[in-house]
C-alpha atoms as a PDB file:
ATOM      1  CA  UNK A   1       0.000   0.000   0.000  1.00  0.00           C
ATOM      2  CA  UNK A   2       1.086   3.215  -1.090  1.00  0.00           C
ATOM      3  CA  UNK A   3       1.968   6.004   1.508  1.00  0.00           C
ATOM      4  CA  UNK A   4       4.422   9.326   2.208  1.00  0.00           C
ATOM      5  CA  UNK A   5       7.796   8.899   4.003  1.00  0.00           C
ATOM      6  CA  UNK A   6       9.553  12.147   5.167  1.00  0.00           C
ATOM      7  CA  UNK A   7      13.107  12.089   4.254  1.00  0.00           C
ATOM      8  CA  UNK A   8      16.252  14.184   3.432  1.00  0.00           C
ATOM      9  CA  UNK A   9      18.505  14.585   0.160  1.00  0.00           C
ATOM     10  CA  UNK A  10      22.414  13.416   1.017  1.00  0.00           C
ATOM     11  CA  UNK A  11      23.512  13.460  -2.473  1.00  0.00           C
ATOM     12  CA  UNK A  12      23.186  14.889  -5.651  1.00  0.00           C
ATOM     13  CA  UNK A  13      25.542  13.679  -8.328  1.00  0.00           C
ATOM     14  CA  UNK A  14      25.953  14.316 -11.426  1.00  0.00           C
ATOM     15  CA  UNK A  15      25.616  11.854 -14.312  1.00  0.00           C
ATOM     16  CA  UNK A  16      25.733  13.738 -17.572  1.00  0.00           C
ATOM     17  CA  UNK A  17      25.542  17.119 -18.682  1.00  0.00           C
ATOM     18  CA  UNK A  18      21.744  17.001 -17.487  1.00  0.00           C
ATOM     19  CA  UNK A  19      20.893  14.248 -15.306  1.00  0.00           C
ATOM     20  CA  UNK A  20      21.696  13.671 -12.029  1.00  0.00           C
ATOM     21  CA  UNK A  21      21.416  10.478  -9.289  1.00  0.00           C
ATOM     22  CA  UNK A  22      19.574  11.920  -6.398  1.00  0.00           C
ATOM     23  CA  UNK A  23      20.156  10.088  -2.997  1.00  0.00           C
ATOM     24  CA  UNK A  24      17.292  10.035  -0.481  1.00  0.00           C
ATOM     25  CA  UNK A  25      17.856   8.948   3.049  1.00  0.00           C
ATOM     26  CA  UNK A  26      14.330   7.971   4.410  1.00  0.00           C
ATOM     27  CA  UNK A  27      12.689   7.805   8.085  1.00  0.00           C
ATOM     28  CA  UNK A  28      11.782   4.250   7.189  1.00  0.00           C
ATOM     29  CA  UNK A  29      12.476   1.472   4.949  1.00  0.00           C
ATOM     30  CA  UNK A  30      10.318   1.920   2.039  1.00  0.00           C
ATOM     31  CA  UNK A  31       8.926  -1.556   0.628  1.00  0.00           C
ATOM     32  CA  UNK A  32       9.424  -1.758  -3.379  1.00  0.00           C
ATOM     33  CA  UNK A  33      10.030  -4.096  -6.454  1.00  0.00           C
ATOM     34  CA  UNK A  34      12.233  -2.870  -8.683  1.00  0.00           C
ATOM     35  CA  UNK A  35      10.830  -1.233 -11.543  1.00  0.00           C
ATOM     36  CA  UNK A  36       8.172   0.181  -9.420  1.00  0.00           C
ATOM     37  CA  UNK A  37       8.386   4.210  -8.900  1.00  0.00           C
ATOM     38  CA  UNK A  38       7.592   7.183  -6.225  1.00  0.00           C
ATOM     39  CA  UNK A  39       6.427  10.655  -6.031  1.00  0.00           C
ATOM     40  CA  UNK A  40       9.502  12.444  -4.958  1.00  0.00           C
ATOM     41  CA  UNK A  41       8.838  15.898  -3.679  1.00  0.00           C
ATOM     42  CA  UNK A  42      10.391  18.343  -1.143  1.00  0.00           C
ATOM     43  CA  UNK A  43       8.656  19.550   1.931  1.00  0.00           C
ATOM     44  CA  UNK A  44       5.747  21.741   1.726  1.00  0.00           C
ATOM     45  CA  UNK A  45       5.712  21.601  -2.638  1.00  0.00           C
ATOM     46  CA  UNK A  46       3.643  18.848  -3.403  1.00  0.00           C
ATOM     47  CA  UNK A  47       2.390  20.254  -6.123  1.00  0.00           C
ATOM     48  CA  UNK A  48       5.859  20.001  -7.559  1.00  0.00           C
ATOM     49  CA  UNK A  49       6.112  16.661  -6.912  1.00  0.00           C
ATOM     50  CA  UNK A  50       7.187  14.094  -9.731  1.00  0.00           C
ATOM     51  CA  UNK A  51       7.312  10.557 -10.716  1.00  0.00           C
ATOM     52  CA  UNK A  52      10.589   8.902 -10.999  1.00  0.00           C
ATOM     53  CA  UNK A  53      11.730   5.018 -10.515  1.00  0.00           C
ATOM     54  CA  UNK A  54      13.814   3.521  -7.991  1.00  0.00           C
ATOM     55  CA  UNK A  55      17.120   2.987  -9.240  1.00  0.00           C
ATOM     56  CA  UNK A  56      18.754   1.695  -6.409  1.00  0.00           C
ATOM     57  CA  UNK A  57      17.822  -1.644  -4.741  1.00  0.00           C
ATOM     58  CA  UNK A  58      15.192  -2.493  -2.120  1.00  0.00           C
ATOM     59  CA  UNK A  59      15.685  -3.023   1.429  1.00  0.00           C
ATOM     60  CA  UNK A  60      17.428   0.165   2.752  1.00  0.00           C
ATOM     61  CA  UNK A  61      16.473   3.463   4.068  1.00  0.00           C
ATOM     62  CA  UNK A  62      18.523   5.314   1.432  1.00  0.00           C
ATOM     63  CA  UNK A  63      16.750   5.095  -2.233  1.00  0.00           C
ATOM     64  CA  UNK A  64      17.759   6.651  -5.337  1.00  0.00           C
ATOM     65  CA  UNK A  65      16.605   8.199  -8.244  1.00  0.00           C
ATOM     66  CA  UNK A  66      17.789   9.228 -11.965  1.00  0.00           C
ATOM     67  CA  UNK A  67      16.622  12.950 -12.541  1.00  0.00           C
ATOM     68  CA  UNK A  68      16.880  14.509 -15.844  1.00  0.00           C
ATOM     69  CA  UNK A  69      17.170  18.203 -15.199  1.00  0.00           C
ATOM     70  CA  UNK A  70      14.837  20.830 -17.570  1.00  0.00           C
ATOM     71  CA  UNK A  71      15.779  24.341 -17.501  1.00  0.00           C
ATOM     72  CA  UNK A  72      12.965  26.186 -15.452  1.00  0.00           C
ATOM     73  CA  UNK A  73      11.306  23.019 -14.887  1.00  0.00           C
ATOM     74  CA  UNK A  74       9.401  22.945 -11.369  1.00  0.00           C
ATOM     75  CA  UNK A  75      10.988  20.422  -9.734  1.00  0.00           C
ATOM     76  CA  UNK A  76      14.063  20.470 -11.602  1.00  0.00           C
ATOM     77  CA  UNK A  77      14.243  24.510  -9.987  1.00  0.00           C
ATOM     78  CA  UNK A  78      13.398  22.927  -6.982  1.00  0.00           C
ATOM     79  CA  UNK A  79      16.532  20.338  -7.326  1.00  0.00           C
ATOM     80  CA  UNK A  80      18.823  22.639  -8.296  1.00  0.00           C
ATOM     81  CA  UNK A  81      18.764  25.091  -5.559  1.00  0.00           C
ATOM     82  CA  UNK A  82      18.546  22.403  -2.631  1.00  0.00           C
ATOM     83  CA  UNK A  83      21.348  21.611  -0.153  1.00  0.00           C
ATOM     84  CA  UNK A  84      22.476  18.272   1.498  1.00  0.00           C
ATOM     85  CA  UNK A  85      19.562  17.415   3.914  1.00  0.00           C
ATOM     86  CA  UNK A  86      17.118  19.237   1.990  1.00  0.00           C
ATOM     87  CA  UNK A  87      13.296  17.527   3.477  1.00  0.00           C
ATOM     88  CA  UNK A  88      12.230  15.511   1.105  1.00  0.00           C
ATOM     89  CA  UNK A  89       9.139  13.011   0.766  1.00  0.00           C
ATOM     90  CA  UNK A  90       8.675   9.829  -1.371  1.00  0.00           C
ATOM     91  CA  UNK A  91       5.102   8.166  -1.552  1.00  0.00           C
ATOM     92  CA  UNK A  92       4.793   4.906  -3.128  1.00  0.00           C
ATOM     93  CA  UNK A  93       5.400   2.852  -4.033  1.00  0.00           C
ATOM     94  CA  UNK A  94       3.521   2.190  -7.586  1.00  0.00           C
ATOM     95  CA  UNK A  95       3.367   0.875 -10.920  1.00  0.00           C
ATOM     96  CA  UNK A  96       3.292  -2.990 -12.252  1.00  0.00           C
ATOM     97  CA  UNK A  97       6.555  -2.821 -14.470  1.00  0.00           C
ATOM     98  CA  UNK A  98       8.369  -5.454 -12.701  1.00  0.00           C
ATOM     99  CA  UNK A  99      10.096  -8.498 -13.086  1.00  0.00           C
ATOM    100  CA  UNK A 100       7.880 -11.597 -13.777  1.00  0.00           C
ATOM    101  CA  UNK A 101       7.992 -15.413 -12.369  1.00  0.00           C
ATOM    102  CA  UNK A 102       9.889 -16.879 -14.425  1.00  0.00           C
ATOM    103  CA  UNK A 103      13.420 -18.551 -14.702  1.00  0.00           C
ATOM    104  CA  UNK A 104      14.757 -18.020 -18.350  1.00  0.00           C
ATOM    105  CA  UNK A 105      16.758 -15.095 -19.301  1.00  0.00           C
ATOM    106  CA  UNK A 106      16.520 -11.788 -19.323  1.00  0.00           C
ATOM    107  CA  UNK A 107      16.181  -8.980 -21.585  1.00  0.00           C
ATOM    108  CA  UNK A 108      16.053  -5.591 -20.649  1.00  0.00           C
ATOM    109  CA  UNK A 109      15.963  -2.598 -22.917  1.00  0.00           C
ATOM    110  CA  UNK A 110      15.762   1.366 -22.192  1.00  0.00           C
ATOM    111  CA  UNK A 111      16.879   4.679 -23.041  1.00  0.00           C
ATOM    112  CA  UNK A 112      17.632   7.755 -21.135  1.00  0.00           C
ATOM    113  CA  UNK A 113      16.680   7.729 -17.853  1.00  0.00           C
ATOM    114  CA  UNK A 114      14.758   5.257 -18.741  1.00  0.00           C
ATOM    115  CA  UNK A 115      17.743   3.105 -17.439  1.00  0.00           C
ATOM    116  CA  UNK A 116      17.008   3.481 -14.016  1.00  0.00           C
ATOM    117  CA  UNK A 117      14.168   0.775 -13.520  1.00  0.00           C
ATOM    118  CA  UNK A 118      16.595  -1.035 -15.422  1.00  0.00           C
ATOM    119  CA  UNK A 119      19.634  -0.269 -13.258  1.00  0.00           C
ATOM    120  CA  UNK A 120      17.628  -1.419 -10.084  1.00  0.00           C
ATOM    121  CA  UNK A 121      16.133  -5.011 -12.022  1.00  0.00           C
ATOM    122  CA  UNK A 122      19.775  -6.150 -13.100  1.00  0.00           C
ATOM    123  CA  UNK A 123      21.287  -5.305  -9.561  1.00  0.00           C
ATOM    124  CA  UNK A 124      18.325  -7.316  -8.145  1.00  0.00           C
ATOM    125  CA  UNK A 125      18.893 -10.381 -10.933  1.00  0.00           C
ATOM    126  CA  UNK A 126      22.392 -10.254  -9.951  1.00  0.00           C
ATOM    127  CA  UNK A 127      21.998 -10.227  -6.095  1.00  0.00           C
ATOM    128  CA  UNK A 128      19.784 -13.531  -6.580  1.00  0.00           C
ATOM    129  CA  UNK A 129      22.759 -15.361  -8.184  1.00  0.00           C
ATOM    130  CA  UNK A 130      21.937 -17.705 -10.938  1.00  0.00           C
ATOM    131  CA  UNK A 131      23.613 -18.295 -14.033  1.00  0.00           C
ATOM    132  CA  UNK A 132      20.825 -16.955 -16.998  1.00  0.00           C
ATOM    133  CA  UNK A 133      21.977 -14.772 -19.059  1.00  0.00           C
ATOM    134  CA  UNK A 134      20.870 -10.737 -18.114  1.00  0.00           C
ATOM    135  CA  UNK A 135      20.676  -8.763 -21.788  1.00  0.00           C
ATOM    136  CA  UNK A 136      20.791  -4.895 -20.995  1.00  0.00           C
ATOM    137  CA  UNK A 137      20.222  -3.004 -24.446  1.00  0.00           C
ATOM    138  CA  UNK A 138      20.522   0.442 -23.867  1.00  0.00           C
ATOM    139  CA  UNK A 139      20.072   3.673 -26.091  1.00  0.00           C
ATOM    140  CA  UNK A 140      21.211   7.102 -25.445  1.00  0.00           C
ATOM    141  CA  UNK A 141      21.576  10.256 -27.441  1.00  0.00           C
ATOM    142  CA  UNK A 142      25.499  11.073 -27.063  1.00  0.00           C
ATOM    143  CA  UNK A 143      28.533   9.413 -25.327  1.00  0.00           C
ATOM    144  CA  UNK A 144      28.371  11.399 -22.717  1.00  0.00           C
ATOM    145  CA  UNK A 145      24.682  10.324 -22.062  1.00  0.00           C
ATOM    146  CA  UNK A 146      25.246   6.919 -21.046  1.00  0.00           C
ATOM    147  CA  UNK A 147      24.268   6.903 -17.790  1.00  0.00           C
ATOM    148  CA  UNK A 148      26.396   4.927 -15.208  1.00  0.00           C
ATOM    149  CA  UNK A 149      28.972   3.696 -17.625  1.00  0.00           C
ATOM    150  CA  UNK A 150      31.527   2.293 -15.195  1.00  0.00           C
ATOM    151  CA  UNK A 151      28.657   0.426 -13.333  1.00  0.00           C
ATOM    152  CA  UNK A 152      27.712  -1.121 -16.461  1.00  0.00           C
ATOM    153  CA  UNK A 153      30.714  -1.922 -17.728  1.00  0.00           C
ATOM    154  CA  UNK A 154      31.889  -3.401 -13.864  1.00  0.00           C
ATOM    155  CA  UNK A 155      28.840  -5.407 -13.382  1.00  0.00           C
ATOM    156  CA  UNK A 156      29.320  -7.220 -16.862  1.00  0.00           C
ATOM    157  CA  UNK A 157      33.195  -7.803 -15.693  1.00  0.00           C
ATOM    158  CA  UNK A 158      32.374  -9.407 -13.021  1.00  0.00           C
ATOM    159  CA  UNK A 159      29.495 -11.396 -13.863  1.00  0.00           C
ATOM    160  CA  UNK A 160      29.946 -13.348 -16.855  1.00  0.00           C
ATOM    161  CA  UNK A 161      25.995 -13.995 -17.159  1.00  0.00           C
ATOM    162  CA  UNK A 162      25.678 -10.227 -17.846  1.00  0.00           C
ATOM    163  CA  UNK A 163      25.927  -8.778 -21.294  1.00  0.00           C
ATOM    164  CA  UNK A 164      25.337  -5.127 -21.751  1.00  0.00           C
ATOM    165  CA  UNK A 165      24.562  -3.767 -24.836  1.00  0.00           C
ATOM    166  CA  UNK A 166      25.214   0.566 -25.098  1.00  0.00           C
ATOM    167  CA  UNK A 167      24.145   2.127 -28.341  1.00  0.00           C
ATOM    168  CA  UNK A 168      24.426   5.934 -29.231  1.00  0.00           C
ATOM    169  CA  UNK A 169      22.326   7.900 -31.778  1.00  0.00           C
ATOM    170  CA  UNK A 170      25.213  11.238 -32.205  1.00  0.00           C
ATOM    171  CA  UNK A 171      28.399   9.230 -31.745  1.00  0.00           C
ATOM    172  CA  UNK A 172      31.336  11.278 -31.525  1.00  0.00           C
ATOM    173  CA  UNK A 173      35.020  10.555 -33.098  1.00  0.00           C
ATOM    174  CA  UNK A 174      35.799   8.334 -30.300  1.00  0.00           C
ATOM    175  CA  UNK A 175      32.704   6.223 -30.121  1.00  0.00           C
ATOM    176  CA  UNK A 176      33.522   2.570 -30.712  1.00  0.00           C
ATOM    177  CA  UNK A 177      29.955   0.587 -30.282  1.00  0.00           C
ATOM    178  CA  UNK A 178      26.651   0.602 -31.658  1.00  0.00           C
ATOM    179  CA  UNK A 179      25.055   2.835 -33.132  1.00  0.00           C
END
């Protein structure tokens, strides 16, 4: 059942040119599946309030979000102009997107942000152990747009059932991948 937990903002860091991994340190635990997705706001600005899914991995007081960051946006203003232990509240959880019952492999395929669900399913997948094979296809505009790259790239090192998949639309010089 869905419902508000007061929190505070410990991090803000920045992913790309115009997205950012938001940190949120909770009262409570707050019960989710990965995939699922809050309504982060900060204190007293509901109305400001916006969707975004969990990136990080259930069972801790500290969640985490991937926030793409729109000039003069609301929330984005909002964002911007907070400080470490900013108030913050998430309600949620919601949404069905979620891993199913099964025990063949995985495919999982995004772009943009919409990597973080992603980020939070193959974390999860790899946490359970198991040996099927975790495809990550993932689509971004420009190099510099591909959102946790080291993570990626670390997570398929070390786990030989992983295979991640990066593709660019405006590759630069340097670009060596799909495209």
């Amino acid at each position: 059942m869905a419902g508000v937990i007061m929190g505070k903002l410990v991090e803000k860091r920045k992913l790309s040119p115009d997205t950012v991994l938001v940190t949120v340190e909770l009262e409570k635990q707050l019960v989710f599946v990965p995939g699922q997705f809050g309504i982060v706001s900060f204190g007293g600005h509901e109305k400001e309030g916006r969707a975004y899914s969990f990136c990080s991995l259930p069972g801790s007081k500290r969640v985490e979000f991937c926030v793409k960051m729109y000039p003069g946006g609301r929330f984005s203003s909002l964002l911007a102009s907070a400080g470490e232990g900013a108030g913050m509240e998430v309600k949620g959880p919601f949404g069905l997107f979620k891993l199913g019952d099964f025990s063949g492999d995985v495919v999982l395929v995004g772009g943009g942000t919409g990597i973080a669900p992603l980020r939070s399913m193959a974390q999860f997948l790899v946490r359970q152990g198991g040996m099927r094979k975790v495809w990550v296809f993932y689509r971004f505009k420009t190099p510099e747009d591909f959102l946790f790259r080291e993570e990626w790239m670390e997570l398929q090192e070390k786990h030989k059932n992983v295979a991640v998949v990066p593709s660019v639309s405006s590759p630069d010089a340097k670009w060596v991948g799909e495209t």
